[in-house]
N, C-alpha and C. Protein backbone atom coordinates (compact mmCIF):
# COMPACT_ATOMS: atom_id res chain seq x y z
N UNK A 1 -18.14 -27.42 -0.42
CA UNK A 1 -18.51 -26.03 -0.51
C UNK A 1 -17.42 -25.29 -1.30
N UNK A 2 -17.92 -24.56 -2.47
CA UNK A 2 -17.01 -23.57 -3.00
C UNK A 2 -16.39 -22.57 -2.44
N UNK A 3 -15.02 -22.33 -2.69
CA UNK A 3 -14.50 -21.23 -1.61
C UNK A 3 -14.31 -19.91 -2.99
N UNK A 4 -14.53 -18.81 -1.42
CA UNK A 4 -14.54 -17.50 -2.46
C UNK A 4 -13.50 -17.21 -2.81
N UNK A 5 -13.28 -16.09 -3.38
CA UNK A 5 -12.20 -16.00 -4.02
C UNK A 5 -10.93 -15.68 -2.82
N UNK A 6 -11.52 -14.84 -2.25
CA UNK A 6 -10.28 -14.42 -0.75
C UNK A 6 -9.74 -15.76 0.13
N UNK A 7 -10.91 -16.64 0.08
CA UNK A 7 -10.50 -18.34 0.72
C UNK A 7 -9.78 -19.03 -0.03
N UNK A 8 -9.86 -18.98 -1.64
CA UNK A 8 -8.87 -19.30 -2.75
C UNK A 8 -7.06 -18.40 -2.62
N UNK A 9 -7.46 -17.02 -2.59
CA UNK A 9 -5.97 -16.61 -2.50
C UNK A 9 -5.38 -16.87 -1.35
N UNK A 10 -5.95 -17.07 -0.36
CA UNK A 10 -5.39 -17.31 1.10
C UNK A 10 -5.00 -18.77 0.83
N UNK A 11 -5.19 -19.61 0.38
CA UNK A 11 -5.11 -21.20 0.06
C UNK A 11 -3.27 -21.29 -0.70
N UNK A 12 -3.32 -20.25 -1.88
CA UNK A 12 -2.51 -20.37 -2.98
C UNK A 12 -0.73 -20.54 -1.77
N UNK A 13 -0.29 -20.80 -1.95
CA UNK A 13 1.39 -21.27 -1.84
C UNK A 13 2.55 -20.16 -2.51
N UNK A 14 2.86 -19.23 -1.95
CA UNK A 14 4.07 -18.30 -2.20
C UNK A 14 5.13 -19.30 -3.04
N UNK A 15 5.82 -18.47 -4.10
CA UNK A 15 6.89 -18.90 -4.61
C UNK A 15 7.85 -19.13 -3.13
N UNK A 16 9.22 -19.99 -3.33
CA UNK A 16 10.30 -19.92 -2.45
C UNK A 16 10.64 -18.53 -2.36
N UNK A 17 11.60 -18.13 -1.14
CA UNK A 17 12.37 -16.86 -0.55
C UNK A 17 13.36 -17.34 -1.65
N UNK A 18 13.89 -18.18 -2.19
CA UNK A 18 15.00 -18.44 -2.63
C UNK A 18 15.07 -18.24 -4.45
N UNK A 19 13.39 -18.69 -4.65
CA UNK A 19 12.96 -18.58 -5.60
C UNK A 19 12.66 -17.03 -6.44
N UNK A 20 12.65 -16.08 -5.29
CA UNK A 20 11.95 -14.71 -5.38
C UNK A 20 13.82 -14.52 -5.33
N UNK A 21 14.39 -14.64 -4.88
CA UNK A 21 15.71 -13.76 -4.32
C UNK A 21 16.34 -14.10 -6.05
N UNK A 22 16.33 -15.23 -6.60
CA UNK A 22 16.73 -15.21 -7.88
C UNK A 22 16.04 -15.23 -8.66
N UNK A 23 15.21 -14.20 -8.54
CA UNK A 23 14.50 -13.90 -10.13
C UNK A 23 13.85 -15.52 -10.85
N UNK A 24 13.66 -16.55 -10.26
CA UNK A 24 13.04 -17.90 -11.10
C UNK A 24 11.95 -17.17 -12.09
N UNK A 25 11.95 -17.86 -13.05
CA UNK A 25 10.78 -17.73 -13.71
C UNK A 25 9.07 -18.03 -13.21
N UNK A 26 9.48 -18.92 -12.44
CA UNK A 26 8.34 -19.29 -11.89
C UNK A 26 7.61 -18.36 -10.65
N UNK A 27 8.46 -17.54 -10.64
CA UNK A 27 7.75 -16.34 -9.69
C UNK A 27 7.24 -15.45 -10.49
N UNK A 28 7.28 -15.16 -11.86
CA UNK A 28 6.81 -14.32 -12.57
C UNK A 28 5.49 -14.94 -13.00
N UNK A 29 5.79 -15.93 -13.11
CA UNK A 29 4.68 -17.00 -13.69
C UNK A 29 3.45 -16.97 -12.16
N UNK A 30 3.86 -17.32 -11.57
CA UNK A 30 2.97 -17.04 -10.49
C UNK A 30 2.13 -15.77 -10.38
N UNK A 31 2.89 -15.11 -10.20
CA UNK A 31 1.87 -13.23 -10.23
C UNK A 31 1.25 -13.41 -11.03
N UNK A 32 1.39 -13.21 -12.96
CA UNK A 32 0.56 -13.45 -14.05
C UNK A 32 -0.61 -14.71 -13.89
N UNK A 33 -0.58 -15.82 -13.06
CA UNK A 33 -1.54 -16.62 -13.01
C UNK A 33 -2.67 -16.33 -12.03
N UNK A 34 -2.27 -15.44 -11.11
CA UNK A 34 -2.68 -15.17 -10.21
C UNK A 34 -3.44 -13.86 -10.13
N UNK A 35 -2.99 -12.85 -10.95
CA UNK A 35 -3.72 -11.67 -11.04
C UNK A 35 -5.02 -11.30 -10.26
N UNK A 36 -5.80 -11.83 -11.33
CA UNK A 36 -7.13 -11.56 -11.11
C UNK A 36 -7.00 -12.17 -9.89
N UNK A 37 -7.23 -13.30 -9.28
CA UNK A 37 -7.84 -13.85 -8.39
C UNK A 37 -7.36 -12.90 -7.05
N UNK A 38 -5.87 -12.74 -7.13
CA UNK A 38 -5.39 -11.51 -6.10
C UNK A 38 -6.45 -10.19 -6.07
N UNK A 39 -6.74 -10.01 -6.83
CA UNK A 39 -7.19 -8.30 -7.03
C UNK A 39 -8.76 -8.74 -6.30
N UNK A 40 -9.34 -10.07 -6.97
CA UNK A 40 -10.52 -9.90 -6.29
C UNK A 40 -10.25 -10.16 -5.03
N UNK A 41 -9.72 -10.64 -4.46
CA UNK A 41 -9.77 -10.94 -3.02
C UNK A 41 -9.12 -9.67 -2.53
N UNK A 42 -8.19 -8.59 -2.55
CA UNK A 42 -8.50 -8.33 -1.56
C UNK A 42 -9.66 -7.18 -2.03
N UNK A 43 -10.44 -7.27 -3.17
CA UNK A 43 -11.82 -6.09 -2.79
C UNK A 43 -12.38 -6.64 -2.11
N UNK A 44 -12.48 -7.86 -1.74
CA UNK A 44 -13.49 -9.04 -1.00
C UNK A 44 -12.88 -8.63 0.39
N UNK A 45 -11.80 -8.63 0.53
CA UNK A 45 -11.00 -7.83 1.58
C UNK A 45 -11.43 -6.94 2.60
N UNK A 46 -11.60 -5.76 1.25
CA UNK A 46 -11.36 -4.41 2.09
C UNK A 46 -13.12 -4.28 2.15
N UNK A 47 -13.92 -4.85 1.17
CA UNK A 47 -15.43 -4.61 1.66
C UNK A 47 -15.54 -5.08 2.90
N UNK A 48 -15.30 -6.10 3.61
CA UNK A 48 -15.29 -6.53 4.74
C UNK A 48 -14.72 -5.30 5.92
N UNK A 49 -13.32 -4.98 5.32
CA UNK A 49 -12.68 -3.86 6.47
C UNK A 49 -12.91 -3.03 6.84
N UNK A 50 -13.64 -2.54 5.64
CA UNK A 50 -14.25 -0.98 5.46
C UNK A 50 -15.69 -0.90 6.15
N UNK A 51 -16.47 -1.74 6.18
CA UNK A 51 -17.93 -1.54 7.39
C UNK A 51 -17.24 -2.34 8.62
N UNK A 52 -15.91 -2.24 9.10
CA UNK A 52 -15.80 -2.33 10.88
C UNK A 52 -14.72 -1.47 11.25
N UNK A 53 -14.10 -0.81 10.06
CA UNK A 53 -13.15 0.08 10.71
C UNK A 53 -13.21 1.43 9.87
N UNK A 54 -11.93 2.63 10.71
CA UNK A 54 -12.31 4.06 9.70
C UNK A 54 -11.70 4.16 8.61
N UNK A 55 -11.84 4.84 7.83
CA UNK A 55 -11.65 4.68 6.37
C UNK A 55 -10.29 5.29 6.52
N UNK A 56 -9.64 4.88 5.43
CA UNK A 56 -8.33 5.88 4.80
C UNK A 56 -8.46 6.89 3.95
N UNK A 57 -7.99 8.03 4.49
CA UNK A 57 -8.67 9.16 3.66
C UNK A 57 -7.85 9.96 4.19
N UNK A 58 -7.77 11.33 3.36
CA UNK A 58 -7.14 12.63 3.53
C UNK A 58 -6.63 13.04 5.20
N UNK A 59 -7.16 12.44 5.83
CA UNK A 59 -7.22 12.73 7.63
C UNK A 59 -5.89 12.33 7.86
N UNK A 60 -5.22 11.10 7.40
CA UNK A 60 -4.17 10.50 7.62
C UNK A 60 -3.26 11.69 7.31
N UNK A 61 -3.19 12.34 6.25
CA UNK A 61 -2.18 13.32 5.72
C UNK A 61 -2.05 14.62 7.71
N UNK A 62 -0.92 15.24 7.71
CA UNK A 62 -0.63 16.44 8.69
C UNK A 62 -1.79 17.49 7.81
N UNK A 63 -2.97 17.94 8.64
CA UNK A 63 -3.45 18.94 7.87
C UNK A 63 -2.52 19.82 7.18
N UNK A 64 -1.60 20.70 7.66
CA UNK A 64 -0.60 21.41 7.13
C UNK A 64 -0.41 20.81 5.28
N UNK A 65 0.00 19.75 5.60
CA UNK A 65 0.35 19.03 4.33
C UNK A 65 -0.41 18.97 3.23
N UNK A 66 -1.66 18.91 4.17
CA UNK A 66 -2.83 18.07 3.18
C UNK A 66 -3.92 19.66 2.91
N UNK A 67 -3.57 20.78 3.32
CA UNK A 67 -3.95 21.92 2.91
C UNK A 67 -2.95 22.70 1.68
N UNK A 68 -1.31 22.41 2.04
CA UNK A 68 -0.73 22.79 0.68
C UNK A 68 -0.89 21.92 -0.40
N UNK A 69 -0.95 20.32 -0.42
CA UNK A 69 -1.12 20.15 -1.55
C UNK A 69 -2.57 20.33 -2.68
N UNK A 70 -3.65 20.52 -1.52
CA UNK A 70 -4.81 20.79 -2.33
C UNK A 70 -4.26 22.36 -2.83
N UNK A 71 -4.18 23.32 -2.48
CA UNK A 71 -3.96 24.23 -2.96
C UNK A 71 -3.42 24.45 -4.16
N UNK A 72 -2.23 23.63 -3.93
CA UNK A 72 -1.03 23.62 -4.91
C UNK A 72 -1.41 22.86 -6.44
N UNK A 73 -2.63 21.69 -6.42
CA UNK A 73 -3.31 21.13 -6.98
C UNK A 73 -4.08 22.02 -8.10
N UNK A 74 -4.88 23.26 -7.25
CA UNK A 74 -5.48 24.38 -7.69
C UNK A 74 -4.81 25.24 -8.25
N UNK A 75 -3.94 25.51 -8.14
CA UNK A 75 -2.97 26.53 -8.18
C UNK A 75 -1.60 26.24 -8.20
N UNK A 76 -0.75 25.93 -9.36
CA UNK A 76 0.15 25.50 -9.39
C UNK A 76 1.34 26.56 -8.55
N UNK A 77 1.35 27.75 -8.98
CA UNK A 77 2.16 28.54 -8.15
C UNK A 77 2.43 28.62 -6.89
N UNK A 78 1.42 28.20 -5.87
CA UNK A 78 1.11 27.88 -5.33
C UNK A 78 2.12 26.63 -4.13
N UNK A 79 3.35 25.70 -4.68
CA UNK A 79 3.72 24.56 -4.57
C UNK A 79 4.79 24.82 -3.23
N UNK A 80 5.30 26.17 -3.24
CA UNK A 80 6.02 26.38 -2.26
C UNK A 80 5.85 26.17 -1.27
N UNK A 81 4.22 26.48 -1.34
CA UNK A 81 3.95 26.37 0.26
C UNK A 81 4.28 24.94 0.93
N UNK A 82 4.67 23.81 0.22
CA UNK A 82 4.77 22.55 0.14
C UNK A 82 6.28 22.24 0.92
N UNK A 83 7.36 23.32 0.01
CA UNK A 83 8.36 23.54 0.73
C UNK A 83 8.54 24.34 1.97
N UNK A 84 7.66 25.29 2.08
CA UNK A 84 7.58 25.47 3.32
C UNK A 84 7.71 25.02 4.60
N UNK A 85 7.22 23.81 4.48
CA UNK A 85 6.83 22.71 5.60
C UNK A 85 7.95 21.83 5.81
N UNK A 86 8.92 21.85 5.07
CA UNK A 86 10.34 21.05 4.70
C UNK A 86 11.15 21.73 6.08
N UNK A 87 11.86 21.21 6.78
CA UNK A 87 13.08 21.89 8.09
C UNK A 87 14.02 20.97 7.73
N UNK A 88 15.16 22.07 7.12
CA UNK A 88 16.66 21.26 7.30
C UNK A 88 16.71 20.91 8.26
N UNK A 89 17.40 19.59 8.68
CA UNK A 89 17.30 19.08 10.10
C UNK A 89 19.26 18.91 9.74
N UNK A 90 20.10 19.21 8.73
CA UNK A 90 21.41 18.62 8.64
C UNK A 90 21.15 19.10 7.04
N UNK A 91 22.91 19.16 6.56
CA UNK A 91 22.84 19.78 5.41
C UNK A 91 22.40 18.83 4.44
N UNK A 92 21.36 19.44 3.60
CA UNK A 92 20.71 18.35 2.40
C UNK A 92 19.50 17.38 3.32
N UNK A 93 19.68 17.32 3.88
CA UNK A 93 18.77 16.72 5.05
C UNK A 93 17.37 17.50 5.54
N UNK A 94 16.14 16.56 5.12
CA UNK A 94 15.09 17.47 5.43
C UNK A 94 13.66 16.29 6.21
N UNK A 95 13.18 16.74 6.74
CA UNK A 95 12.05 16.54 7.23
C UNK A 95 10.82 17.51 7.13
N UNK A 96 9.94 16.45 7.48
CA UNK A 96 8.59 17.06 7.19
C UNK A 96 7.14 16.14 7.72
N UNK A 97 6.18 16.54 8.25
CA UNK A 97 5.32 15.74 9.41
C UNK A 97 4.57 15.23 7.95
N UNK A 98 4.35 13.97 7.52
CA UNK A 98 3.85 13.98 6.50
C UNK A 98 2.12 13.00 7.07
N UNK A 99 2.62 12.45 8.40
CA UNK A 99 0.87 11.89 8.52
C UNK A 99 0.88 12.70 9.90
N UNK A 100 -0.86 12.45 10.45
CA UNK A 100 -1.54 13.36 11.47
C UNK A 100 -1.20 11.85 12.23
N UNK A 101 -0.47 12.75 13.42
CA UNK A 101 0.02 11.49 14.47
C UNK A 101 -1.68 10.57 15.53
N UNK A 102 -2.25 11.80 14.97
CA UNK A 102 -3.84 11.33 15.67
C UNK A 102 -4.64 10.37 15.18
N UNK A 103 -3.83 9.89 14.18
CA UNK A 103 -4.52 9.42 13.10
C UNK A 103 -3.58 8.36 12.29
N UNK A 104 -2.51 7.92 12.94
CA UNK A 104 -1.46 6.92 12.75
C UNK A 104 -1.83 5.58 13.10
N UNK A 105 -2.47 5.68 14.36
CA UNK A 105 -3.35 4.22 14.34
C UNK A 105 -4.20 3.46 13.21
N UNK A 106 -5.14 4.41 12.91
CA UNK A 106 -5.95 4.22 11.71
C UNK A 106 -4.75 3.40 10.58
N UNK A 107 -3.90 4.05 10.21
CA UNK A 107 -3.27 3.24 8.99
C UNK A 107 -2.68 2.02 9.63
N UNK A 108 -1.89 2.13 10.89
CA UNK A 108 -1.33 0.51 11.26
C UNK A 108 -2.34 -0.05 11.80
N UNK A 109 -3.44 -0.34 11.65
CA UNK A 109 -4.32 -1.52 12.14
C UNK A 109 -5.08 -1.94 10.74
N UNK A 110 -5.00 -0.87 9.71
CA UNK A 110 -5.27 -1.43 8.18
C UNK A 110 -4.11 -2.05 7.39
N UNK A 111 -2.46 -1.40 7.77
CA UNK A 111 -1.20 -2.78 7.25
C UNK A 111 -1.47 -3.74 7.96
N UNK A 112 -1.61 -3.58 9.22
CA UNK A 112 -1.52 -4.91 9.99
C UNK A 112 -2.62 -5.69 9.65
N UNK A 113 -3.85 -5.56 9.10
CA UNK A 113 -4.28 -6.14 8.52
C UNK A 113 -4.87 -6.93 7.74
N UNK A 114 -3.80 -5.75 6.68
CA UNK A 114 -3.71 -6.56 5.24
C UNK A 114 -2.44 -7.60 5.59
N UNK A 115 -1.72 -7.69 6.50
CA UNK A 115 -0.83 -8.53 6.29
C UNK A 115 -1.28 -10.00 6.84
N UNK A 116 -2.28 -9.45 8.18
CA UNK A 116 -3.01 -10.51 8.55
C UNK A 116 -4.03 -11.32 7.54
N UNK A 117 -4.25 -11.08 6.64
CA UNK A 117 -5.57 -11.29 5.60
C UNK A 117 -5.09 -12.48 5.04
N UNK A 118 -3.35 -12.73 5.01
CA UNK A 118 -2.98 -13.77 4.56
C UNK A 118 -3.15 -14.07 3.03
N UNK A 119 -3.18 -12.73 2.24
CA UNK A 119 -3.54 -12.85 0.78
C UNK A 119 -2.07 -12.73 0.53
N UNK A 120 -1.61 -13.47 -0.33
CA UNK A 120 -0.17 -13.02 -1.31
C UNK A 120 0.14 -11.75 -1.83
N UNK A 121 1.37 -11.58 -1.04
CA UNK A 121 1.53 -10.04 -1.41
C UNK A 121 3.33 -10.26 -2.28
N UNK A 122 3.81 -9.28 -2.61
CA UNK A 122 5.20 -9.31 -3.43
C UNK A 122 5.82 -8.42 -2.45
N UNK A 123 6.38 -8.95 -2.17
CA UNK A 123 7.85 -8.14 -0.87
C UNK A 123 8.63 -6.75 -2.62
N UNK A 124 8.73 -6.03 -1.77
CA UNK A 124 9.64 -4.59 -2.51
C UNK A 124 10.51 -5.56 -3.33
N UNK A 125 10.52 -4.69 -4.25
CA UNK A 125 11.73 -5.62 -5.46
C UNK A 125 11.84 -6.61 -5.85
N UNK A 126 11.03 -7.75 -5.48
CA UNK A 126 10.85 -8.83 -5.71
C UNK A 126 11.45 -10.28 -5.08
N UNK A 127 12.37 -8.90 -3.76
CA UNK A 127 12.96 -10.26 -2.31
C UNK A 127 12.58 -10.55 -1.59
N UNK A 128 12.37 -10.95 -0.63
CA UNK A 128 12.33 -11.01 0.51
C UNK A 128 13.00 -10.85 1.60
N UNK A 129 13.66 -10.17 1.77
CA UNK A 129 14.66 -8.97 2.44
C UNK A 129 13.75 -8.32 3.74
N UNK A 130 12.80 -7.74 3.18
CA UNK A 130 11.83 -6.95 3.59
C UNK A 130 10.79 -7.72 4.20
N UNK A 131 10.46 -8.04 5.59
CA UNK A 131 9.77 -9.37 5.65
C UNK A 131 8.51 -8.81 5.14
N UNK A 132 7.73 -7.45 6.20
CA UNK A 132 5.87 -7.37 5.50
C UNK A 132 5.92 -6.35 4.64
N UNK A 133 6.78 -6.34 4.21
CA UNK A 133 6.89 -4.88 2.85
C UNK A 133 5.32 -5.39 2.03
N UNK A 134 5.26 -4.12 1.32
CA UNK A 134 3.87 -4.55 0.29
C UNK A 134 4.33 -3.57 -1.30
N UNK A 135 3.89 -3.61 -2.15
CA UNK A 135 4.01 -3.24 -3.36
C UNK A 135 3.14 -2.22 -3.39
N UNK A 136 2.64 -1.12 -3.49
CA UNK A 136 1.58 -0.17 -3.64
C UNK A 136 1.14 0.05 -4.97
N UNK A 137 1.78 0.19 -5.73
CA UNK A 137 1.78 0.20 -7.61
C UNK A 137 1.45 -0.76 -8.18
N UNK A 138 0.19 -0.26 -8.48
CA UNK A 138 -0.90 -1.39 -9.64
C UNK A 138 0.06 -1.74 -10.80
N UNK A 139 0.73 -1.62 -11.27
CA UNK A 139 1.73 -1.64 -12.53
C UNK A 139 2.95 -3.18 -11.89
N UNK A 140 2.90 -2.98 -10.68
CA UNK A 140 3.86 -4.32 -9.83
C UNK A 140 2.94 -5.52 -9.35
N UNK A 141 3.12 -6.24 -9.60
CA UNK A 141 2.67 -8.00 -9.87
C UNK A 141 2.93 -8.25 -8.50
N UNK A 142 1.52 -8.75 -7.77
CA UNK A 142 1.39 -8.91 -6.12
C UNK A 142 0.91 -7.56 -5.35
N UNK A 143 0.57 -6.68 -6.04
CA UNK A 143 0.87 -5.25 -5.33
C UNK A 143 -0.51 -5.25 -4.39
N UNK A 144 -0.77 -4.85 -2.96
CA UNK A 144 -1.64 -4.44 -1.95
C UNK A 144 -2.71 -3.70 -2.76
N UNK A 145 -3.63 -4.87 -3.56
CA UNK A 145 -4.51 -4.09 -4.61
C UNK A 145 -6.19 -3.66 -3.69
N UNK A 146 -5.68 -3.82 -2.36
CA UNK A 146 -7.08 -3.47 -1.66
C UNK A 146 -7.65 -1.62 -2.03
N UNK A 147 -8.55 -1.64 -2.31
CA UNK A 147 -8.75 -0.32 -2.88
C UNK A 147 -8.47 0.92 -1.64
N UNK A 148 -9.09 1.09 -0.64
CA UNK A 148 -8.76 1.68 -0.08
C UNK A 148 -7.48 1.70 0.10
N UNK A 149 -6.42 1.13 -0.08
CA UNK A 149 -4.83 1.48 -0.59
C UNK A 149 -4.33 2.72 -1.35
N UNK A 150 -5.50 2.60 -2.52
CA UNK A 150 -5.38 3.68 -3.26
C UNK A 150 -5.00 5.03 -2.89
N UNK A 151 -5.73 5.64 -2.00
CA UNK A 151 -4.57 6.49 -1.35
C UNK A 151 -3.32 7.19 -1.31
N UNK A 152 -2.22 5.82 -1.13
CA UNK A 152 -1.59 6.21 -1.51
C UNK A 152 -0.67 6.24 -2.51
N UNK A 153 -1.47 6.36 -3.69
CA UNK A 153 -0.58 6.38 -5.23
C UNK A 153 -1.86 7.00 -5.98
N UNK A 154 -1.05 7.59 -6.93
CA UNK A 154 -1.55 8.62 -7.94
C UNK A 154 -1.96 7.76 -9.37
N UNK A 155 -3.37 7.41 -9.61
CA UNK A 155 -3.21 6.60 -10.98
C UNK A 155 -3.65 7.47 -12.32
């Protein structure tokens, strides 16, 4: 029986930790061979995720947040209100509620997983340092290309 493409990337073999930590060629070579087949699997992925769980969407954002930046979107003058929401917590030091805590579950049971999905992902920077780090940027080789990801990055 032919396997799909998500049973194919789940199959494929990670470069070494040792291999990734020094830049080998053969880890570059890997991502570039791999592309496509990554990207389709995880849409093969997230079609699956997306009719049993809730979507990722604007909800995740602190309304607060997610009302100045539409605004600010509209209305460039507008952007302060963005700083508004900023509290020195220490000098130079700032915080700001950037997801709806009601709504924090929703995103860790969609990392958790994508990490569970067992598709090849590229750890931050290209180490493994970071054990379930993910890449978010279509432009980075391995990157968490499940669409509903999209989210969070601006293309």
């Amino acid at each position: 029986m032919a396997l799909n493409q998500l049973q194919q990337a789940q199959a494929l073999t990670l470069p070494s930790r040792e291999a990734m930590l020094y830049r080998s060629p053969s880890v570059q070579q890997f991502w570039n061979n791999n592309i496509d087949l990554l990207s389709n699997a995880w849409q093969e992925w997230d079609n699956n995720v997306q009719a049993n769980t809730s979507p990722l969407d604007s909800s995740l954002l602190d309304k607060r947040l997610h009302k100045a930046i539409m605004e600010a979107w509209q209305d460039p003058t507008k952007e302060l209100a963005i700083h508004d929401l900023l509290e020195e917590v220490g000098p130079g030091v700032y915080q700001l509620q950037f997801f709806n805590p009601e709504r924090l579950s929703v995103l860790r049971d969609y990392l958790e997983g994508a990490w569970n999905a067992k598709i090849p992902l590229r750890p931050p920077y290209g180490i493994v340092l970071n054990r379930r780090g993910a890449m978010l940027d279509s432009r980075s080789e391995g990157y968490l290309a499940a669409p509903a990801s999209k989210l969070f990055t601006k293309n």
